[in-house]
C-alpha atoms as a PDB file:
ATOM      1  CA  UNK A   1      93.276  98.110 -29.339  1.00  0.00           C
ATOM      2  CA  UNK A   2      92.898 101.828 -30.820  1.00  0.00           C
ATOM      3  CA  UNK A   3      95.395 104.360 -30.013  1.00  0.00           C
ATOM      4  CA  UNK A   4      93.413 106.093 -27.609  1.00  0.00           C
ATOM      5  CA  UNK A   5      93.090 102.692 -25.880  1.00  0.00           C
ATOM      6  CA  UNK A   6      96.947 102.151 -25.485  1.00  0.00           C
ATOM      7  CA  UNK A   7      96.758 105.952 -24.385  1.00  0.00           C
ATOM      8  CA  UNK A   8      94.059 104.990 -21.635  1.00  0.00           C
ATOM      9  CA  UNK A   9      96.001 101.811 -20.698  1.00  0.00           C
ATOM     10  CA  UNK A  10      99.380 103.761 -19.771  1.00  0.00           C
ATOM     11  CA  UNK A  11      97.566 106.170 -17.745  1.00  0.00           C
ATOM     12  CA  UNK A  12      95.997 103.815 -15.879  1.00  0.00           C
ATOM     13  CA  UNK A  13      98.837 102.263 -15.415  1.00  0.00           C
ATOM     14  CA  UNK A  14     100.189 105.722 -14.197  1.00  0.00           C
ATOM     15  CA  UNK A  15      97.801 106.286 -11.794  1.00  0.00           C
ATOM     16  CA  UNK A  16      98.483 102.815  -9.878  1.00  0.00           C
ATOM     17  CA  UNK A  17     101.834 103.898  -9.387  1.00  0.00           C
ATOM     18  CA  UNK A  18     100.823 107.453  -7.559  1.00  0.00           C
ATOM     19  CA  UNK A  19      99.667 107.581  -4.203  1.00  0.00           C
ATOM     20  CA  UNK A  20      96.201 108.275  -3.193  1.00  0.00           C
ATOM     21  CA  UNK A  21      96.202 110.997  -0.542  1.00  0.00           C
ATOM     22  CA  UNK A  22      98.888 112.709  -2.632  1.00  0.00           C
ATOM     23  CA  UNK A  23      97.005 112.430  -5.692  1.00  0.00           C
ATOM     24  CA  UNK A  24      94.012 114.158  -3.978  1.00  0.00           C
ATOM     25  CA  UNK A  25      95.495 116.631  -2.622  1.00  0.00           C
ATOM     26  CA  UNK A  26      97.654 117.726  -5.600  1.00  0.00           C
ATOM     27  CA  UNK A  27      94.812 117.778  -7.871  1.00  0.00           C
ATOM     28  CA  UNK A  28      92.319 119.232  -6.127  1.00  0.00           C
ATOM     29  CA  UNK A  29      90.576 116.451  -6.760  1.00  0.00           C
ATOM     30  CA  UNK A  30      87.490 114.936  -4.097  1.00  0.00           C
ATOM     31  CA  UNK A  31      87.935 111.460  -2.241  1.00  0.00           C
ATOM     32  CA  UNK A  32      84.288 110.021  -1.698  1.00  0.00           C
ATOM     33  CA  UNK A  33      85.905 106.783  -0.795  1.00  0.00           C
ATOM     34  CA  UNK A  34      89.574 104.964  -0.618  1.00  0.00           C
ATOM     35  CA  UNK A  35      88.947 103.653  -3.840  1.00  0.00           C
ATOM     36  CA  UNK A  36      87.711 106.344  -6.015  1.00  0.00           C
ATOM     37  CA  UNK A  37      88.552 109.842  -7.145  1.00  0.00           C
ATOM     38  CA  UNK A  38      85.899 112.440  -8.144  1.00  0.00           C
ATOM     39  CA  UNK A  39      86.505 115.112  -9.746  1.00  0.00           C
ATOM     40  CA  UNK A  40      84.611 118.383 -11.568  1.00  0.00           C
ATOM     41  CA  UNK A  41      85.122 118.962 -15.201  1.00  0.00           C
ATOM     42  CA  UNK A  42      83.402 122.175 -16.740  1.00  0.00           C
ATOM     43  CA  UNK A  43      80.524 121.551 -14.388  1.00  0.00           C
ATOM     44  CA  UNK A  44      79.986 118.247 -14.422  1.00  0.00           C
ATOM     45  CA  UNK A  45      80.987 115.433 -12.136  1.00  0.00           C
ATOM     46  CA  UNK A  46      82.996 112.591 -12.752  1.00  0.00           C
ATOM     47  CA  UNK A  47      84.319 109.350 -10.855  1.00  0.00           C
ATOM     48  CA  UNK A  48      87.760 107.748 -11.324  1.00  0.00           C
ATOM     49  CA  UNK A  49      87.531 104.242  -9.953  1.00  0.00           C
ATOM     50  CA  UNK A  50      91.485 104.088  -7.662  1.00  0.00           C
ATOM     51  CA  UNK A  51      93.905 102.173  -8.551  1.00  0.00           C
ATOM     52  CA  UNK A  52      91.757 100.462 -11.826  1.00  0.00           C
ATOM     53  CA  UNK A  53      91.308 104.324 -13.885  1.00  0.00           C
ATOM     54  CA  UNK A  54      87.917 103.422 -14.697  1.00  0.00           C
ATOM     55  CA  UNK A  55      85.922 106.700 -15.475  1.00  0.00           C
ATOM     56  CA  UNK A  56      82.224 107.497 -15.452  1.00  0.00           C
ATOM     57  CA  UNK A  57      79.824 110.368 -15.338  1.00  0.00           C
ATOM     58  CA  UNK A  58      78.494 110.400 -11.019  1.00  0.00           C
ATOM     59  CA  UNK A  59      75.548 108.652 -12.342  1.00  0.00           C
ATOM     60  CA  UNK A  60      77.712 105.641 -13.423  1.00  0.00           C
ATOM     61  CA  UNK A  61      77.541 106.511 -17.084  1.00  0.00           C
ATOM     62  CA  UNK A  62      81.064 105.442 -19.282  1.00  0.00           C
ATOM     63  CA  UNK A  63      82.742 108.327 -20.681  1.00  0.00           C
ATOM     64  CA  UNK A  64      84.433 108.160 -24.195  1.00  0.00           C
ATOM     65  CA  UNK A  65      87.545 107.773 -24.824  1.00  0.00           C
ATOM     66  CA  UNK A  66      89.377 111.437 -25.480  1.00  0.00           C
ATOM     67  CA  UNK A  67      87.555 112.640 -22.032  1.00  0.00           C
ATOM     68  CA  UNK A  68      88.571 109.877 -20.440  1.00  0.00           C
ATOM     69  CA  UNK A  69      91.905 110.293 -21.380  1.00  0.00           C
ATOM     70  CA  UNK A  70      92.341 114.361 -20.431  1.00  0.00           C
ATOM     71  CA  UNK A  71      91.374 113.468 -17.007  1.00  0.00           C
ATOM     72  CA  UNK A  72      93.378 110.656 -16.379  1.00  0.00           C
ATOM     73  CA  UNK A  73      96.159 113.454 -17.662  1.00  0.00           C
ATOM     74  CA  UNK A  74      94.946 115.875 -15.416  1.00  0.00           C
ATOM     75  CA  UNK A  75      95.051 113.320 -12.235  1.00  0.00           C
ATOM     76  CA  UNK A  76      98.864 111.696 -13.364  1.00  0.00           C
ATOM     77  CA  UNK A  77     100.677 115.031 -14.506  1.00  0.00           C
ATOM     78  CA  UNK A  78      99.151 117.451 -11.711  1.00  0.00           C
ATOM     79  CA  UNK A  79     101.691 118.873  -9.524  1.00  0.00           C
ATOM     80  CA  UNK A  80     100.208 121.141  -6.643  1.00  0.00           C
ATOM     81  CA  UNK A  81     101.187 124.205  -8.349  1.00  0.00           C
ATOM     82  CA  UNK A  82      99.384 126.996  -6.224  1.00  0.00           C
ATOM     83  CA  UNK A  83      97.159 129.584  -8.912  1.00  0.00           C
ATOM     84  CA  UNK A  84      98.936 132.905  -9.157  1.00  0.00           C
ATOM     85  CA  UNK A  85      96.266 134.689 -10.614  1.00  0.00           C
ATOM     86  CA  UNK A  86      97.656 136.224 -13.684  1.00  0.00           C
ATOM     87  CA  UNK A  87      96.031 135.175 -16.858  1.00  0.00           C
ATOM     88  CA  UNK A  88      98.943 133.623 -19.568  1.00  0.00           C
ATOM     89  CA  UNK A  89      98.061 133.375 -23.390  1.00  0.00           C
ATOM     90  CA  UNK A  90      98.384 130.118 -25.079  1.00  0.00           C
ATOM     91  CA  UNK A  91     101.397 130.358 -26.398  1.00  0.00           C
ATOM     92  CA  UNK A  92     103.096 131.342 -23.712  1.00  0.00           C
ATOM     93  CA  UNK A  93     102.354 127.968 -22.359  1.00  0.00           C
ATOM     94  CA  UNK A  94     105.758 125.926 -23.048  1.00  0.00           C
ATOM     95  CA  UNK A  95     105.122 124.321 -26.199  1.00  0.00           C
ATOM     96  CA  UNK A  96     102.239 126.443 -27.039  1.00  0.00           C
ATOM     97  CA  UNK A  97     104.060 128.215 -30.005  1.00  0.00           C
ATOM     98  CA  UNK A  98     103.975 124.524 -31.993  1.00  0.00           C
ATOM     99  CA  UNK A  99      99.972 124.614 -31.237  1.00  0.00           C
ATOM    100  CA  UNK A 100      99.194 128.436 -31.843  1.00  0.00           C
ATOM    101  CA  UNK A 101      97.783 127.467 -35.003  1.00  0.00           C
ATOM    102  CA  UNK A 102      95.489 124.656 -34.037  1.00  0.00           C
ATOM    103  CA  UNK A 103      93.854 126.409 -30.838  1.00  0.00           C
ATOM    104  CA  UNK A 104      93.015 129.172 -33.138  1.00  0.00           C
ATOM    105  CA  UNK A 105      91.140 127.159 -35.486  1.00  0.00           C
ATOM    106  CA  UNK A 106      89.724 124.689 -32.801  1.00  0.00           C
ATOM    107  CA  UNK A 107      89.273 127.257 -29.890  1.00  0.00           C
ATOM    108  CA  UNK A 108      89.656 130.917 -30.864  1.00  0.00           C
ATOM    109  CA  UNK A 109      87.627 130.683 -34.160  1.00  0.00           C
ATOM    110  CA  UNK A 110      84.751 128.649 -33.122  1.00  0.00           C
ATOM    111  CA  UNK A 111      84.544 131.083 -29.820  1.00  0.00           C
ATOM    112  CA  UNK A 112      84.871 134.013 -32.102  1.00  0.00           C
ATOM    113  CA  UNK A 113      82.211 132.784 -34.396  1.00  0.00           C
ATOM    114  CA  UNK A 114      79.544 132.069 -31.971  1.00  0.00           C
ATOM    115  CA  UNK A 115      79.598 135.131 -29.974  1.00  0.00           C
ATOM    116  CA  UNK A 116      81.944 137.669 -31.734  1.00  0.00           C
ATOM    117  CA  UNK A 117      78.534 139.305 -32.501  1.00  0.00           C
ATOM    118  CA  UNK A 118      76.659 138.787 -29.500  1.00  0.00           C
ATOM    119  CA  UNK A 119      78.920 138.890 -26.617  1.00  0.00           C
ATOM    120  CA  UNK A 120      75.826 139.170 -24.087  1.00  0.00           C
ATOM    121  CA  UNK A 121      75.316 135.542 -24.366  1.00  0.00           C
ATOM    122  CA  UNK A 122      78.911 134.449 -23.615  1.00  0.00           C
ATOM    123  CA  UNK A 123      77.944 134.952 -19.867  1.00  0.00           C
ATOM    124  CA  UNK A 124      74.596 132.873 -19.886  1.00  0.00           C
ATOM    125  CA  UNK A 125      76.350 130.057 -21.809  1.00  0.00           C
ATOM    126  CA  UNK A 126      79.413 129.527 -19.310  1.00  0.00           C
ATOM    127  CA  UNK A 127      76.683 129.960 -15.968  1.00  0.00           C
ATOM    128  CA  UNK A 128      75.880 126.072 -16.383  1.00  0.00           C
ATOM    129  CA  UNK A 129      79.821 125.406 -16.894  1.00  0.00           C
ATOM    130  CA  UNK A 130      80.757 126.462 -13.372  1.00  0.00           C
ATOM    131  CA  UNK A 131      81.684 130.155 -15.073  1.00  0.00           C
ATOM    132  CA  UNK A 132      82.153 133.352 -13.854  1.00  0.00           C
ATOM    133  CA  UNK A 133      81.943 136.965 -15.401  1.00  0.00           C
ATOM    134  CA  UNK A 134      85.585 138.833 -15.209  1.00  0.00           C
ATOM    135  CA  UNK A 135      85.954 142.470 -15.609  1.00  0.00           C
ATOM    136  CA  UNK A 136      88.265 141.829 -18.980  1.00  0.00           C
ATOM    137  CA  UNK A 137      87.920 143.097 -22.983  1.00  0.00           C
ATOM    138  CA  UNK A 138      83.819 143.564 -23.528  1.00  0.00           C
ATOM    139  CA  UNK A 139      82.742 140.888 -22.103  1.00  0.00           C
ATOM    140  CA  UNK A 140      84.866 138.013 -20.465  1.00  0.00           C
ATOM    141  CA  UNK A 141      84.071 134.886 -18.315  1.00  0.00           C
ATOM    142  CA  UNK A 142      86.144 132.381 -16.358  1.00  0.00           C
ATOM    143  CA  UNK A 143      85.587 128.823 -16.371  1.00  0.00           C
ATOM    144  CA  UNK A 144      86.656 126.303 -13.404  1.00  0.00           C
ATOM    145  CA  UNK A 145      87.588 123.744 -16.089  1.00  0.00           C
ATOM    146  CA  UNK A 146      88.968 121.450 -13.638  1.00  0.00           C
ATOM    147  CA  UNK A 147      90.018 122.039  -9.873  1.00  0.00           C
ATOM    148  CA  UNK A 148      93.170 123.649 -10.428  1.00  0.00           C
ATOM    149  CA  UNK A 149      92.486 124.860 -14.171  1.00  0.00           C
ATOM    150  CA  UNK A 150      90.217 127.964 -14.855  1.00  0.00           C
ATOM    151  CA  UNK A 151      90.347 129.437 -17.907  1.00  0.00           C
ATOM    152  CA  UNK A 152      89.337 132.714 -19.251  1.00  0.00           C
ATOM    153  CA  UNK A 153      87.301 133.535 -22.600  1.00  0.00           C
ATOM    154  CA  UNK A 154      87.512 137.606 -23.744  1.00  0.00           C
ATOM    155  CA  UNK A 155      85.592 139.189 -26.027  1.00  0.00           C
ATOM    156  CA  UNK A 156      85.964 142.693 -28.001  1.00  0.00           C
ATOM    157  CA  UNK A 157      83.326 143.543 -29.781  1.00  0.00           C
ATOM    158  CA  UNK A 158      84.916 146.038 -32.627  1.00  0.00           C
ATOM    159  CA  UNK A 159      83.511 149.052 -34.134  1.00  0.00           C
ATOM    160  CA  UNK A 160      83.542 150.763 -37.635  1.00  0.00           C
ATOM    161  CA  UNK A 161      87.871 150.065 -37.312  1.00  0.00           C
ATOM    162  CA  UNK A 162      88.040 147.052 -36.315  1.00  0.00           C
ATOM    163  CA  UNK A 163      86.509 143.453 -36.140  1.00  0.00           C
ATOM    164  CA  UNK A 164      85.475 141.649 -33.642  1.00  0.00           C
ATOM    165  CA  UNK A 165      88.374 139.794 -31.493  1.00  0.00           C
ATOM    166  CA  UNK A 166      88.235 137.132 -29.284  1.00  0.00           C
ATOM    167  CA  UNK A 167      91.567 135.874 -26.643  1.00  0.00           C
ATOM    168  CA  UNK A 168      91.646 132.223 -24.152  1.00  0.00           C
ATOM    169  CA  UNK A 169      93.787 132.572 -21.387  1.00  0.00           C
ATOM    170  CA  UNK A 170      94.905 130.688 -18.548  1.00  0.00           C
ATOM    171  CA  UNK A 171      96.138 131.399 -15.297  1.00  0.00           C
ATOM    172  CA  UNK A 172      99.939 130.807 -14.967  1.00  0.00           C
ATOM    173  CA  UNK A 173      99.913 127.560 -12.998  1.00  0.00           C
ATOM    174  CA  UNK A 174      98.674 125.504 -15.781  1.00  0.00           C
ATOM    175  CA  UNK A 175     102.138 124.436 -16.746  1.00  0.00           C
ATOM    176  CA  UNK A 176     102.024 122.467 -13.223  1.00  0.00           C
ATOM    177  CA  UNK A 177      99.128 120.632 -14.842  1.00  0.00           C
ATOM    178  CA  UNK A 178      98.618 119.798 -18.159  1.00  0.00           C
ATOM    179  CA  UNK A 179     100.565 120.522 -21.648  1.00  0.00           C
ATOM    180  CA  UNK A 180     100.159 122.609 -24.201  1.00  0.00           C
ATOM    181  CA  UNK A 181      98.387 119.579 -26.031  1.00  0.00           C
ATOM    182  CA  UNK A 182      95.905 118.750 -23.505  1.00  0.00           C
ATOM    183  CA  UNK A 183      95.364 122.145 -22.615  1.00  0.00           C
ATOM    184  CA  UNK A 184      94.124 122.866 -26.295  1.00  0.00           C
ATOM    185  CA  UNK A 185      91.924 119.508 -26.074  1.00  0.00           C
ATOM    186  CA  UNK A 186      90.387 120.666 -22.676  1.00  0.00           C
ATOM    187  CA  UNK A 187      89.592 124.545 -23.650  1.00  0.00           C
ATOM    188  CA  UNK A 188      88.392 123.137 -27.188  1.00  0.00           C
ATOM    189  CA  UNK A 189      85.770 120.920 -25.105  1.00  0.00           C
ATOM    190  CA  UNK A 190      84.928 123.968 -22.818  1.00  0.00           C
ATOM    191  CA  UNK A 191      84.122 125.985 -26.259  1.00  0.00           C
ATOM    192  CA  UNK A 192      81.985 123.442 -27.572  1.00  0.00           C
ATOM    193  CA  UNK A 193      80.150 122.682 -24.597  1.00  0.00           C
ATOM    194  CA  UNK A 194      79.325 126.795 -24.551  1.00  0.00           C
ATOM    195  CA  UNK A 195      78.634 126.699 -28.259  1.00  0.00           C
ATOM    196  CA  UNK A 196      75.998 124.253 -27.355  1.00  0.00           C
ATOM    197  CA  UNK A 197      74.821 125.978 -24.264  1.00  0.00           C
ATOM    198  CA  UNK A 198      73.736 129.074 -26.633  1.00  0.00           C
ATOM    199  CA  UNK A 199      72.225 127.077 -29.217  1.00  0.00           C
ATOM    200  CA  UNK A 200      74.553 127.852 -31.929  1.00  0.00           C
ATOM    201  CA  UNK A 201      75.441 123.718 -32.890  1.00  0.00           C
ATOM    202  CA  UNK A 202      78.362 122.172 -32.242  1.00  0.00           C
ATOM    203  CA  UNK A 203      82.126 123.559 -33.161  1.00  0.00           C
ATOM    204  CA  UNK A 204      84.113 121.274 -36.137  1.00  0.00           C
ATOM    205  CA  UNK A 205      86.480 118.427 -35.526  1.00  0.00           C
ATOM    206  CA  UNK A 206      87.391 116.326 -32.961  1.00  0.00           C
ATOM    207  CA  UNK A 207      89.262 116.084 -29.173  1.00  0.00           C
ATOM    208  CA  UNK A 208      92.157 114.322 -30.477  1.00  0.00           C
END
């Protein structure tokens, strides 16, 4: 078994162990039966078969193995933690100081890259990703990454001075529901998937 297989295994084993009407209601999550868990991941739907952890697209279609994993996170290490509606930076996240430097090169940089020099398509890439314009930097959206989880993607566009900046933030309550691990793996995927969107390929590395 791989590593992200023993990883899948003790979450599912996790999950048994939680009960389901809590689990719902602490995630946000939807309950289209007693036996399965759906929930919405940057605009797309997912099922998590209850108590087994088995995880599909709605149409029935396996997911691999490092999505499966962040939302069997998501589902165990929720705690109801209300929004408060005041955006955080990364590294204010506990822990986030030990991953500043890998969200900047597998968040920041790839967001920075792709639309540092045409913000006006930021928008139009996050509209099929359940996103949001904000009234933030140049141009700025919000993404419901998962129920309980938006995040926010600014953009300044520079002048003669200075370059072109880009800054990921998340509301405060994301402490209540994922670490500063995950959260990197989930606003990494939420990048990508908006790279994509625009048509400007597909960021480096992986979702480990």
């Amino acid at each position: 078994m791989t590593t992200y297989g023993v990883a899948v295994e003790k979450l599912v084993m996790e999950l048994g162990r939680l009960d389901y009407d809590e689990l719902v209601e602490r995630t946000g999550a939807g309950a289209p039966a007693a036996d399965s868990i759906a929930l919405r991941c940057l605009g797309q739907d997912y099922v998590i078969t209850y108590p087994e952890g088995e995880v599909a697209t709605a149409s029935g279609e396996p997911v691999d193995e490092h999505l499966a994993i962040l939302l069997l996170l998501y589902l165990t290490e929720a705690g109801g933690r209300l929004l408060e509606d005041r955006w955080i930076a990364f590294e204010q996240i506990s822990g986030g100081a030990g991953y500043i430097g890998s969200f900047r090169g597998r968040v920041v940089g790839p967001l920075l890259r792709a639309f540092g020099q045409r913000p006006e398509a930021l928008l139009e890439a996050a509209r099929g990703l359940d996103g949001s314009s904000l009234d933030m930097g140049d141009a700025a959206v919000a993404l419901a990454a998962l129920p309980r989880v938006p995040i926010a993607f600014v953009l300044w566009c520079g002048d003669d001075e200075f370059a072109p900046s880009a800054s990921v933030v998340f509301d405060a309550s994301v402490e209540g529901y994922l670490d500063a691990e995950a959260v990197t793996v989930l606003a990494e995927l939420a990048t990508r998937q908006m790279i994509e969107a625009a048509g400007s390929g597909t960021s480096e590395g992986g979702l480990a």
